[in-house]
Each structure stands twice: as structure tokens, then as C-alpha cells.
C-alpha atoms as a PDB file:
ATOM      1  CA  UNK A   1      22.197 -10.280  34.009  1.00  0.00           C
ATOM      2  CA  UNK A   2      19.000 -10.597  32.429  1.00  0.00           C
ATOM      3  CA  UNK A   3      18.167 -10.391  28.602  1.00  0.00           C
ATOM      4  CA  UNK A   4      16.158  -7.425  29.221  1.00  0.00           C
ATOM      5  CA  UNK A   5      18.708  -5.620  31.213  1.00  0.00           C
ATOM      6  CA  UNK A   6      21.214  -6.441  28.695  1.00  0.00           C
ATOM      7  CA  UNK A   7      19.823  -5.103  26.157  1.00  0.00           C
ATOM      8  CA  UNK A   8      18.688  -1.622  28.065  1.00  0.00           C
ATOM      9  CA  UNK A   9      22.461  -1.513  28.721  1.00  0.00           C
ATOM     10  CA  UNK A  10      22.817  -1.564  25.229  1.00  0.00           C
ATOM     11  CA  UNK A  11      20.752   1.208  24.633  1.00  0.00           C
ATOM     12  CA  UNK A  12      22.072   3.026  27.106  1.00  0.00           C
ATOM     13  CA  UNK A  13      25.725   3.193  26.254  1.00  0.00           C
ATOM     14  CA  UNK A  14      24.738   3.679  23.005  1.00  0.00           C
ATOM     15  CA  UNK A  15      22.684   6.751  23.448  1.00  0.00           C
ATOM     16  CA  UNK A  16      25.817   7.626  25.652  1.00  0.00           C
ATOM     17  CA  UNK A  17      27.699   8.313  22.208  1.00  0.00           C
ATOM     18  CA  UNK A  18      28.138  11.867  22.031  1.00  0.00           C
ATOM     19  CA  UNK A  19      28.186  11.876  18.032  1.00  0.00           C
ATOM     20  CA  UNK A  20      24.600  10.952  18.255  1.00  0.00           C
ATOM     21  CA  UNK A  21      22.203  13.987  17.071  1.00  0.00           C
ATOM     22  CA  UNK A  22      19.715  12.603  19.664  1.00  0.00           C
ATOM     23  CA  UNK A  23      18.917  12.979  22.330  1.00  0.00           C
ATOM     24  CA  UNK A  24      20.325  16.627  22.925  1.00  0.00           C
ATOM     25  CA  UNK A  25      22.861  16.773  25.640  1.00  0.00           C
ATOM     26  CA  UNK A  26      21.226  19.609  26.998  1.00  0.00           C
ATOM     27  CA  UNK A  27      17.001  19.606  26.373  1.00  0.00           C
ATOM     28  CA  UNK A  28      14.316  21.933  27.941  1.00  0.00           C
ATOM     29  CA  UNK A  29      11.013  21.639  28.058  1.00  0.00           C
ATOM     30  CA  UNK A  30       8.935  23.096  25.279  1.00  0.00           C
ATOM     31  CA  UNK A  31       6.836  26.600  26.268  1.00  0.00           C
ATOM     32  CA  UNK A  32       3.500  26.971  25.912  1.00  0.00           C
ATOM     33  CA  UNK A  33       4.362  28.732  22.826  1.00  0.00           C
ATOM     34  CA  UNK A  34       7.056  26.407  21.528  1.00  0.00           C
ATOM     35  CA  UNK A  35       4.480  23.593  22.018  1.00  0.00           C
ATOM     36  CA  UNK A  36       3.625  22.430  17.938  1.00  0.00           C
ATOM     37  CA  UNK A  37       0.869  20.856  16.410  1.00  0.00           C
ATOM     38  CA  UNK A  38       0.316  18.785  13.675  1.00  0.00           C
ATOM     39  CA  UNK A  39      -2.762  20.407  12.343  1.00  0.00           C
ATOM     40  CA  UNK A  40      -4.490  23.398  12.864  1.00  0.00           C
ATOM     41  CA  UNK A  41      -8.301  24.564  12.883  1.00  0.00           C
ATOM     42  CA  UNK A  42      -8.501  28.731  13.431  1.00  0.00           C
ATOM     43  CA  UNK A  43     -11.610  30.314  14.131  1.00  0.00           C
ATOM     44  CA  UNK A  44     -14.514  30.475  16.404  1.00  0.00           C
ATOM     45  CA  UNK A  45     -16.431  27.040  17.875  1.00  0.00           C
ATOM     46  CA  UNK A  46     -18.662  26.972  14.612  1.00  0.00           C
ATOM     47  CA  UNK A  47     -15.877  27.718  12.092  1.00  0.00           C
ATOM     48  CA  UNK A  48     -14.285  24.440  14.079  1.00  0.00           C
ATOM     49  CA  UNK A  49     -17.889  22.426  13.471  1.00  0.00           C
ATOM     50  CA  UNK A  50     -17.845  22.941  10.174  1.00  0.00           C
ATOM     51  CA  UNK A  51     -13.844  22.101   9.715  1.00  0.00           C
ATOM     52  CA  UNK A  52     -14.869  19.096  11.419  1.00  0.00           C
ATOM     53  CA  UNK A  53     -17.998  17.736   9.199  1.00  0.00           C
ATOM     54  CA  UNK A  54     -15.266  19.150   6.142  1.00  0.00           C
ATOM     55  CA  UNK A  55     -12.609  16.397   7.177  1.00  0.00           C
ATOM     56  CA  UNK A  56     -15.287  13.353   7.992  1.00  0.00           C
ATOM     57  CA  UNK A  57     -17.015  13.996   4.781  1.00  0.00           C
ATOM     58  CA  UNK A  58     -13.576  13.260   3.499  1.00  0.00           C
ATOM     59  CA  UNK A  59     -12.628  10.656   4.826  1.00  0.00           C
ATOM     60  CA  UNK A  60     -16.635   8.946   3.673  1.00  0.00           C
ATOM     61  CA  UNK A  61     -18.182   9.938   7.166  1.00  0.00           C
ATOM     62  CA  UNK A  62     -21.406  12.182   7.338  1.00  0.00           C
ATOM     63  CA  UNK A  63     -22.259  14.839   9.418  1.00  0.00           C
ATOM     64  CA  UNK A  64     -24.728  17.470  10.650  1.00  0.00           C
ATOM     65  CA  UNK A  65     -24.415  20.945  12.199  1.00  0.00           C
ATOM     66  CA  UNK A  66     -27.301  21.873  14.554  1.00  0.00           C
ATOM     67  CA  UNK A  67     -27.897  24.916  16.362  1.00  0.00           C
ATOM     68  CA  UNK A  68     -30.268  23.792  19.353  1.00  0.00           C
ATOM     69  CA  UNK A  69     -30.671  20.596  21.209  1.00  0.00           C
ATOM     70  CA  UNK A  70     -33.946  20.425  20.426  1.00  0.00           C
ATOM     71  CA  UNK A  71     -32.986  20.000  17.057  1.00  0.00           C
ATOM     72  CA  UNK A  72     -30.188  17.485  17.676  1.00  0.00           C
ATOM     73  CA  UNK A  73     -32.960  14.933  19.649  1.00  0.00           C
ATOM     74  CA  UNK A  74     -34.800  15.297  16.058  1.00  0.00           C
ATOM     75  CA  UNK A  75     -32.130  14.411  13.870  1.00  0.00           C
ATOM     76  CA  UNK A  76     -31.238  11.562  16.205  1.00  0.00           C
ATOM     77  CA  UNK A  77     -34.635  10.094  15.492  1.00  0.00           C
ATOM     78  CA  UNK A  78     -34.879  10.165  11.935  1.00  0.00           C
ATOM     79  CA  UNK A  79     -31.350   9.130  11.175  1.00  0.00           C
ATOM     80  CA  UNK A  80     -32.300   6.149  13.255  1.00  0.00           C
ATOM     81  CA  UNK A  81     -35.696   5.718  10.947  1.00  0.00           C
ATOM     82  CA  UNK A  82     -33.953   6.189   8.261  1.00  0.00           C
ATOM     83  CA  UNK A  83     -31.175   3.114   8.571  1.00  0.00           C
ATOM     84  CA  UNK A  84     -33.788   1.166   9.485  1.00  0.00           C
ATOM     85  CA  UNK A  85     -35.901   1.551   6.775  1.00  0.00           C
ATOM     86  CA  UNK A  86     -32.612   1.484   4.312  1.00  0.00           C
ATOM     87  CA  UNK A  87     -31.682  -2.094   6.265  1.00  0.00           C
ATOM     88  CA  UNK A  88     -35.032  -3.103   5.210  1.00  0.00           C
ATOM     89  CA  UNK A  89     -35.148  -1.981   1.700  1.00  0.00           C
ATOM     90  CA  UNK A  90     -32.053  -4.032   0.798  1.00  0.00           C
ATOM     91  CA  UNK A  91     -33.208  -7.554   1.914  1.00  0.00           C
ATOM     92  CA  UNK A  92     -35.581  -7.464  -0.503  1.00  0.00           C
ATOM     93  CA  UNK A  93     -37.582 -10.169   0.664  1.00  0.00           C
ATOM     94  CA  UNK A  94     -41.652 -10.402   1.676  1.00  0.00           C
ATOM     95  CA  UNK A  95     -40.944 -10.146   5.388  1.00  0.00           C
ATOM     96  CA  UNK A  96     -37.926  -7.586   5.513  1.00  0.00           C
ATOM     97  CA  UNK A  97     -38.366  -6.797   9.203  1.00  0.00           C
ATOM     98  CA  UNK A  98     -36.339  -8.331  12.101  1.00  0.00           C
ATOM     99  CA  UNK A  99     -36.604  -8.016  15.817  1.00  0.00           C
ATOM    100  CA  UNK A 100     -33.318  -7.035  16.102  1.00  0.00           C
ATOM    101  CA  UNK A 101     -33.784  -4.155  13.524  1.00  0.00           C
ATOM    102  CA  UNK A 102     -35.195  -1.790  16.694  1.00  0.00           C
ATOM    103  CA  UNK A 103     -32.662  -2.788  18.766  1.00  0.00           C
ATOM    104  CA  UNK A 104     -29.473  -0.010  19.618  1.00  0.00           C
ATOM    105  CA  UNK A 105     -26.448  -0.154  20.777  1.00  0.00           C
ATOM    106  CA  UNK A 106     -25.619   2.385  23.609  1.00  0.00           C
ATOM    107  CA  UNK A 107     -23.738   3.814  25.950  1.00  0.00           C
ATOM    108  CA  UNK A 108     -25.646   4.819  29.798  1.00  0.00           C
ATOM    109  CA  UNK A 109     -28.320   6.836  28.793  1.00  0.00           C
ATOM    110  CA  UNK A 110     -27.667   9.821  31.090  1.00  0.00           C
ATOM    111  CA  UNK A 111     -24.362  10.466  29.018  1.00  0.00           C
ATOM    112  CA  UNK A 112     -26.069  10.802  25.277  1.00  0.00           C
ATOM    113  CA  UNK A 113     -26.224  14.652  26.425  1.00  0.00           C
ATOM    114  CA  UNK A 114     -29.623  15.036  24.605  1.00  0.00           C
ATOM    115  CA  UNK A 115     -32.011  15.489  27.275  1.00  0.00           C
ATOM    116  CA  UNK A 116     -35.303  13.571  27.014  1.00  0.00           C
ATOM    117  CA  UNK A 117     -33.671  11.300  23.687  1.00  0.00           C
ATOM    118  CA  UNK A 118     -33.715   7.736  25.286  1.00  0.00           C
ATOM    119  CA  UNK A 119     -37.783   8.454  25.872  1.00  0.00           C
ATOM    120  CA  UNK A 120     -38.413   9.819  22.796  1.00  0.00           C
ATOM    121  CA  UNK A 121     -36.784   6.307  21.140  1.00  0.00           C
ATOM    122  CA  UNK A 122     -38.808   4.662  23.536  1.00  0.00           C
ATOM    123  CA  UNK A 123     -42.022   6.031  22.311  1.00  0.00           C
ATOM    124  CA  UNK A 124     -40.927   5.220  18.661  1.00  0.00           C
ATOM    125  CA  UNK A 125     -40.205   1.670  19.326  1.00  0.00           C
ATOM    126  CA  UNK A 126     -36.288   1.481  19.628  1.00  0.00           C
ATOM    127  CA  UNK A 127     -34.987  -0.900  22.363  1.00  0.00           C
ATOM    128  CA  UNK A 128     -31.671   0.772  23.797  1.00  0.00           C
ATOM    129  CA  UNK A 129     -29.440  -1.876  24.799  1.00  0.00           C
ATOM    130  CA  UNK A 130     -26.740  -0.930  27.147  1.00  0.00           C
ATOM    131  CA  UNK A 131     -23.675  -3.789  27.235  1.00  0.00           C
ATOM    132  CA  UNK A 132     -22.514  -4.586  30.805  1.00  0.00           C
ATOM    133  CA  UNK A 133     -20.556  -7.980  30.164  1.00  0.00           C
ATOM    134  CA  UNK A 134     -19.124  -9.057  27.175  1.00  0.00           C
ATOM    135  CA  UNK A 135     -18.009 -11.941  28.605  1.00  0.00           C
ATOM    136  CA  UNK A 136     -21.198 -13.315  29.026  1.00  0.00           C
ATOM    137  CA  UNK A 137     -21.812 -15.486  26.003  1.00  0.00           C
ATOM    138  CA  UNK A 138     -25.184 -14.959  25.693  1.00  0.00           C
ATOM    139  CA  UNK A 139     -24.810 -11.051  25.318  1.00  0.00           C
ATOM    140  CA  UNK A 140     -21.826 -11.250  22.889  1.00  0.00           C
ATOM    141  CA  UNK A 141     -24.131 -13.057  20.897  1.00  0.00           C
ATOM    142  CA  UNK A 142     -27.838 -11.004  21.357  1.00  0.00           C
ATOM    143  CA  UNK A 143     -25.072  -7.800  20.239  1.00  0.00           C
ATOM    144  CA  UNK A 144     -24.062  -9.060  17.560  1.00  0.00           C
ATOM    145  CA  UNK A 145     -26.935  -8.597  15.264  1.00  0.00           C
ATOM    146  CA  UNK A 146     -27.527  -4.777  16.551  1.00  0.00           C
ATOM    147  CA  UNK A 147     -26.960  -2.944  13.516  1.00  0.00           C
ATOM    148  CA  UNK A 148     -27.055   0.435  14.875  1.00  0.00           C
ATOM    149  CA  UNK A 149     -25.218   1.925  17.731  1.00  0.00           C
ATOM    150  CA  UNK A 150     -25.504   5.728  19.482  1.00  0.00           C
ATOM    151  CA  UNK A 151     -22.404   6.870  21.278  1.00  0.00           C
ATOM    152  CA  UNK A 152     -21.495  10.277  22.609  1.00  0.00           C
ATOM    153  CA  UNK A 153     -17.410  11.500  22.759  1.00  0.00           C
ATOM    154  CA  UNK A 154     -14.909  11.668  25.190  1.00  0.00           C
ATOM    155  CA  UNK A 155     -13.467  14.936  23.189  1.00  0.00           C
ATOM    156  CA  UNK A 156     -13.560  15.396  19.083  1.00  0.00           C
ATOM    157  CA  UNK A 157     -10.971  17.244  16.949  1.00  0.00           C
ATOM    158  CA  UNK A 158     -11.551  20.059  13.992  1.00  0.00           C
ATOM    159  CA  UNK A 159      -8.935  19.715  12.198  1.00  0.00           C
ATOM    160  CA  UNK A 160      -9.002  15.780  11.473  1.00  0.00           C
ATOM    161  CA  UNK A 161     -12.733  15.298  11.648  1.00  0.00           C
ATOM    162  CA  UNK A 162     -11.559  12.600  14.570  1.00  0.00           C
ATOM    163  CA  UNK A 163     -13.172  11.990  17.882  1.00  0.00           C
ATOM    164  CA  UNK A 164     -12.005   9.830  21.249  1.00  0.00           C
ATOM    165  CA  UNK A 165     -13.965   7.041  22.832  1.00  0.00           C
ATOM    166  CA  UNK A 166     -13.030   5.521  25.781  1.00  0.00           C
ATOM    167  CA  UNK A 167     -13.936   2.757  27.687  1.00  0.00           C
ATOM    168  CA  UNK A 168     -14.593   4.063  31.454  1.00  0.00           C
ATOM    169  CA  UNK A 169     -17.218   2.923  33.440  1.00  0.00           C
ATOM    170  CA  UNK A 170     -20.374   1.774  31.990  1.00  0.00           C
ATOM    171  CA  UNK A 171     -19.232   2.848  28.930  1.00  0.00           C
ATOM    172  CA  UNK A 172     -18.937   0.084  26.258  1.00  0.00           C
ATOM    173  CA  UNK A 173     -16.589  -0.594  23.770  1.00  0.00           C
ATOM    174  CA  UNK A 174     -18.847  -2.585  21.609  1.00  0.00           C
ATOM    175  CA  UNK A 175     -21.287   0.046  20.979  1.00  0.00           C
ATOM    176  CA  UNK A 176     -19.262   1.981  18.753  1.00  0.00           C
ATOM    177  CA  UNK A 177     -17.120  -0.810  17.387  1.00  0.00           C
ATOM    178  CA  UNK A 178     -19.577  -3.796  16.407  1.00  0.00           C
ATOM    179  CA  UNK A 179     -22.858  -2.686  14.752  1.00  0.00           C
ATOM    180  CA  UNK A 180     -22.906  -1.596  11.299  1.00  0.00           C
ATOM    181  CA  UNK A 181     -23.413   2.092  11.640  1.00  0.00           C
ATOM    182  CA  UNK A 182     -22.201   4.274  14.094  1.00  0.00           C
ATOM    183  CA  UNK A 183     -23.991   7.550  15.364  1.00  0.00           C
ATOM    184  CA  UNK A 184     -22.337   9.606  17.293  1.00  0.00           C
ATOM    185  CA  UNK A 185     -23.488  12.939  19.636  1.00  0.00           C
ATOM    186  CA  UNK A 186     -20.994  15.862  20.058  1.00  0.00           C
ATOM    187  CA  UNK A 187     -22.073  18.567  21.596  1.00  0.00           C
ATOM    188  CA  UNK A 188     -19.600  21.575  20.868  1.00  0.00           C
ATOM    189  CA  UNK A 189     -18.484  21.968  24.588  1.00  0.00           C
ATOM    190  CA  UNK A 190     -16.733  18.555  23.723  1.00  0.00           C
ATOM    191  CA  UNK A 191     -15.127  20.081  20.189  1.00  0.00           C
ATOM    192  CA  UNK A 192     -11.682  21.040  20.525  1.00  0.00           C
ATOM    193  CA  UNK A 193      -9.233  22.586  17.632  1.00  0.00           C
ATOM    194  CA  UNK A 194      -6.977  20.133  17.639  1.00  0.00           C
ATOM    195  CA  UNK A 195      -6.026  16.652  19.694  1.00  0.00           C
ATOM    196  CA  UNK A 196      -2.935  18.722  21.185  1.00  0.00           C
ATOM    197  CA  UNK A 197      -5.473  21.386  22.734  1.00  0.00           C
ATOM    198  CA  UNK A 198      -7.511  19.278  24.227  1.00  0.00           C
ATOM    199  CA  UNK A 199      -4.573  17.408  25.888  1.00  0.00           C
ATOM    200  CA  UNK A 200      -3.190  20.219  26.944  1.00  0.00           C
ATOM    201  CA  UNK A 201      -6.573  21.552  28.445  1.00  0.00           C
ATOM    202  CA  UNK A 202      -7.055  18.124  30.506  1.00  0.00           C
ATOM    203  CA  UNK A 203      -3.515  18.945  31.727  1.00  0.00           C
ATOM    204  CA  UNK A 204      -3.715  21.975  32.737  1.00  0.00           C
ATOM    205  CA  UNK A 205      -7.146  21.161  34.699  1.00  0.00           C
ATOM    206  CA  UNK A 206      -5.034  18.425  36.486  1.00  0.00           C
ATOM    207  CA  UNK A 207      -7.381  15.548  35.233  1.00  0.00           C
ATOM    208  CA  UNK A 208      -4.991  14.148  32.503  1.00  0.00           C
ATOM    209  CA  UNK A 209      -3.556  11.621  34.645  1.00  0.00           C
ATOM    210  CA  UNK A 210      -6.491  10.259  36.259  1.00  0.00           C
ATOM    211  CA  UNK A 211      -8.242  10.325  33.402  1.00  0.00           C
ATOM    212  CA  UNK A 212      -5.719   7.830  31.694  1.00  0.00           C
ATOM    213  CA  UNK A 213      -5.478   5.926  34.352  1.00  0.00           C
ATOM    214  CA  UNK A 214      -9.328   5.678  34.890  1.00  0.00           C
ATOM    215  CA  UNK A 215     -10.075   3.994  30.608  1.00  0.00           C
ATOM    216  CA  UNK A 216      -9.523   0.732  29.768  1.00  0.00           C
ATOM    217  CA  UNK A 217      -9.137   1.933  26.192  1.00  0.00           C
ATOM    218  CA  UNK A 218      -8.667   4.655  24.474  1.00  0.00           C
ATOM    219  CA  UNK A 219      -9.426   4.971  20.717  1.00  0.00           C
ATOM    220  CA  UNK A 220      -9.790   7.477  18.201  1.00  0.00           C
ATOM    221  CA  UNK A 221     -11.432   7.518  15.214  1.00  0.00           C
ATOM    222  CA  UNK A 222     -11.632   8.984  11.870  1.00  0.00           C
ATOM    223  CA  UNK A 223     -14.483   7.953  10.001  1.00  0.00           C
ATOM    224  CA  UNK A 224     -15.568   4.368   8.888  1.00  0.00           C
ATOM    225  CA  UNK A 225     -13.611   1.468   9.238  1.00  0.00           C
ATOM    226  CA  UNK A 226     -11.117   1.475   6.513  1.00  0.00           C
ATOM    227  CA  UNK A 227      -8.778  -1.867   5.170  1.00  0.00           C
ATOM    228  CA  UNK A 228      -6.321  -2.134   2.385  1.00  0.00           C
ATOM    229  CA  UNK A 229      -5.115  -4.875   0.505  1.00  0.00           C
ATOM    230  CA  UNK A 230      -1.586  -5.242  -0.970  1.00  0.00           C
ATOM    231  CA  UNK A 231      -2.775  -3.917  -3.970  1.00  0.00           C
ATOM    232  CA  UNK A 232      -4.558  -0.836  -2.268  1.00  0.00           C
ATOM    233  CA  UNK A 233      -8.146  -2.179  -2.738  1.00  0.00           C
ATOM    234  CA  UNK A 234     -10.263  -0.433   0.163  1.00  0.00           C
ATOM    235  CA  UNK A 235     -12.869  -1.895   1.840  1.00  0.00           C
ATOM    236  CA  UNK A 236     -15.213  -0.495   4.335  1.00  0.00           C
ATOM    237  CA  UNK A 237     -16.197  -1.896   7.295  1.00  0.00           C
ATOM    238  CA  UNK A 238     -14.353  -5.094   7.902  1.00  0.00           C
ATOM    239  CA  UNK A 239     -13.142  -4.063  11.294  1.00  0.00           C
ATOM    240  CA  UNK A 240     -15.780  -1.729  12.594  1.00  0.00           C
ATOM    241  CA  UNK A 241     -18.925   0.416  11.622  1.00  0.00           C
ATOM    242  CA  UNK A 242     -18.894   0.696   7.941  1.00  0.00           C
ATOM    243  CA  UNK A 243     -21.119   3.924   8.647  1.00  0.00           C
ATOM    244  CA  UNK A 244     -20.334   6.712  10.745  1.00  0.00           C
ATOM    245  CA  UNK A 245     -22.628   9.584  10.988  1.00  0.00           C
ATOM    246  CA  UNK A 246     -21.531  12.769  13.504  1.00  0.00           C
ATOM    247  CA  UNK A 247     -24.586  15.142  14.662  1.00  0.00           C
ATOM    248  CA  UNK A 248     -23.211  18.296  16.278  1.00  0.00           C
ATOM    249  CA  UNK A 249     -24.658  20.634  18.112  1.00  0.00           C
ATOM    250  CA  UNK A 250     -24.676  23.681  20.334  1.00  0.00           C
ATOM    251  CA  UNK A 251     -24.809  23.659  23.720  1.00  0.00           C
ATOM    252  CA  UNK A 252     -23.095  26.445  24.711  1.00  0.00           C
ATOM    253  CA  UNK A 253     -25.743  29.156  24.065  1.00  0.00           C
ATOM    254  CA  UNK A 254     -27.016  31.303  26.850  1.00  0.00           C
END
């Protein structure tokens, strides 16, 4: 017998014990109404946007709440203006501007959900850069100097201020993980109470599986990156974007 199959052999005669509070000898599955949540956002889609910029703001993320697309393409632009002239301002030296300081990180431009944006950021002078293979050297290396990257979400939740990302497709990893500041698009068809609802939504449409199966990665974030010493000194930003800024908006009006 193998190590592996001697130890689930283990396991199993030992969950076999009928002293054992778990599992249940006899378990059925949880209703619709039995099914529990963590957390919990009430109200309508806009009471849910503004839980949501209430839990980034605490956890030292930003956020806006915009009523029209229109408005959303805007803020895009000047947030974008803005880092750039704040990376700028803090080299402090005679010739503060760098190529790379129009350059952003993104994911295929038909997916930012802001209709006419990537032309728009043309016209301004960003370059969008969309990764296709980080294991080409020479793109691991052009990316990493990006400072700014422009994501939409997969799904984002109320009641943590947390969104998904996942790594399907054309959709890259790296431009939400590696530059400096993160801005990300959620448009409120893609705002969901909690995590739980929108699981159980994919279910019930019959795409959860595929879905899974279909991402590389999944991850979920809450804000900037966040590390902890021993001693509980935080820093921001070691392992990801040490800026994250959320623009909502709605696209649901008829």
C-alpha cells in the first residue's frame, strides 16, 4: 500500500468513530433558506455601491460612485492624469517625466465596459499595453516599470468592499497585480451583496462549473496590498498595487 493510501485509510477509519461530532451520520443539504452567509449588505443596488466604497475606504482603498457612463469614462481620465502628475511631483528632479509614465497596464480593451475609453486615452497620450506572454523576457521586463494598471471585475462584493479577478483568456494577471496603482471599473450589473450570492447566482445559471474550470486563477481582493511583520508593522504594497482606486457606476438604467 502506498503512503498516500495509508494515510486516507487513516482518515477514514477514523472519521468512522461514531463519538466523533463530525461529520453527522445523517447530513442534508442546506435549503435555499438554510444557506448562511458571512456578511450581509441589505438594500437596493446603490445602497450596495455605497456599502461597498464604505468597506474599501476602510480597508485604505478609494472609491467613486457614478451615475452614468459617461461620467465613469471621465473619471477614468483624470484619475489617470492625476497619478501621473503625482508620480512626477515626487521625483523631484529637473526632468521628472519618463516614457513609461503614459504607459497602462490592461486588460482587452473591449472588456473595460466603458464604451469609447481606450480612444479617449488614446487621444490624451496613454499607451494601453495589453500582456499576452509573460514568459517572454522581454515583456516581463517592458511591464515592469508600468506604474498604472486599468482592470474591470469578474464580480465585486458589498459587504467586504472585495472584488474577483480572474485570469481567463486574454485577461492578464499582471495588470492588476504588478504596477503600483490599481484602477479598477465595476459597473453595478457586476455588484453583488455578498460573495455567497453571486456564487449562488452563477450556479443557478449553470455556468459555475465551466466558469472554474475555464480561469487559470482566481483571486480576490480587498484593497491594497497589505504585509505584517512579527511585530504587526504594516506595509503597503510589497506584494501588489500599493493603490487601489474602484470607480462604480450604473449601467443598469433604462
Amino acid at each position: 500500500m502506498s503512503v498516500r493510501n495509508t494515510v486516507l485509510a487513516r482518515l477514514r477509519e477514523t472519521l468512522r468513530q461514531p463519538h466523533l461530532p463530525f461529520p453527522p451520520a445523517q447530513s442534508e443539504p442546506l435549503t435555499h433558506a438554510e444557506r448562511m452567509t458571512v456578511t450581509h449588505a441589505p438594500g437596493d443596488i446603490w445602497a450596495q455601491a455605497q456599502r461597498f466604497a464604505l468597506e474599501l475606504h476602510a480597508v485604505k482603498g478609494s472609491c467613486e460612485l457614478l451615475e452614468t457612463v459617461t461620467e465613469a469614462r471621465l473619471s477614468v481620465v483624470s484619475r489617470l492624469q492625476l497619478w501621473l502628475e503625482e508620480e512626477q511631483a515626487a521625483r523631484k528632479t529637473v526632468d521628472a517625466e519618463r516614457p513609461e509614465d503614459w504607459e497602462v497596464l490592461c486588460w482587452p480593451l473591449d472588456q473595460l465596459q466603458i464604451e469609447g475609453l481606450p480612444l479617449i486615452l488614446k487621444e490624451v497620450g496613454f499607451k494601453l499595453i495589453e500582456p499576452t506572454d509573460l514568459h517572454d523576457p522581454q515583456q516581463r521586463d517592458h511591464i515592469r516599470n508600468v506604474r498604472a494598471g486599468i482592470t474591470t471585475v469578474e464580480a465585486a462584493f458589498a459587504s467586504t468592499g472585495s472584488f474577483v479577478v480572474g485570469g481567463r483568456g486574454a485577461n492578464a494577471r499582471a495588470a492588476s497585480l504588478t504596477p503600483f496603482r490599481h484602477l479598477v471599473v465595476i459597473p453595478f450589473s457586476r455588484l453583488f451583496a455578498t460573495g455567497e450570492d453571486w456564487l449562488a447566482e452563477m450556479r443557478h445559471a449553470g455556468k459555475l462549473d465551466a466558469y472554474v474550470r475555464d480561469s487559470r486563477n482566481l483571486s480576490i481582493i480587498t484593497g491594497p496590498s497589505k504585509s505584517a511583520d512579527l511585530e504587526g508593522n504594516l506595509t503597503m504594497g510589497v506584494h501588489g498595487p500599493k493603490v487601489v482606486h474602484a470607480i462604480l457606476f450604473d449601467d443598469l438604467q433604462h
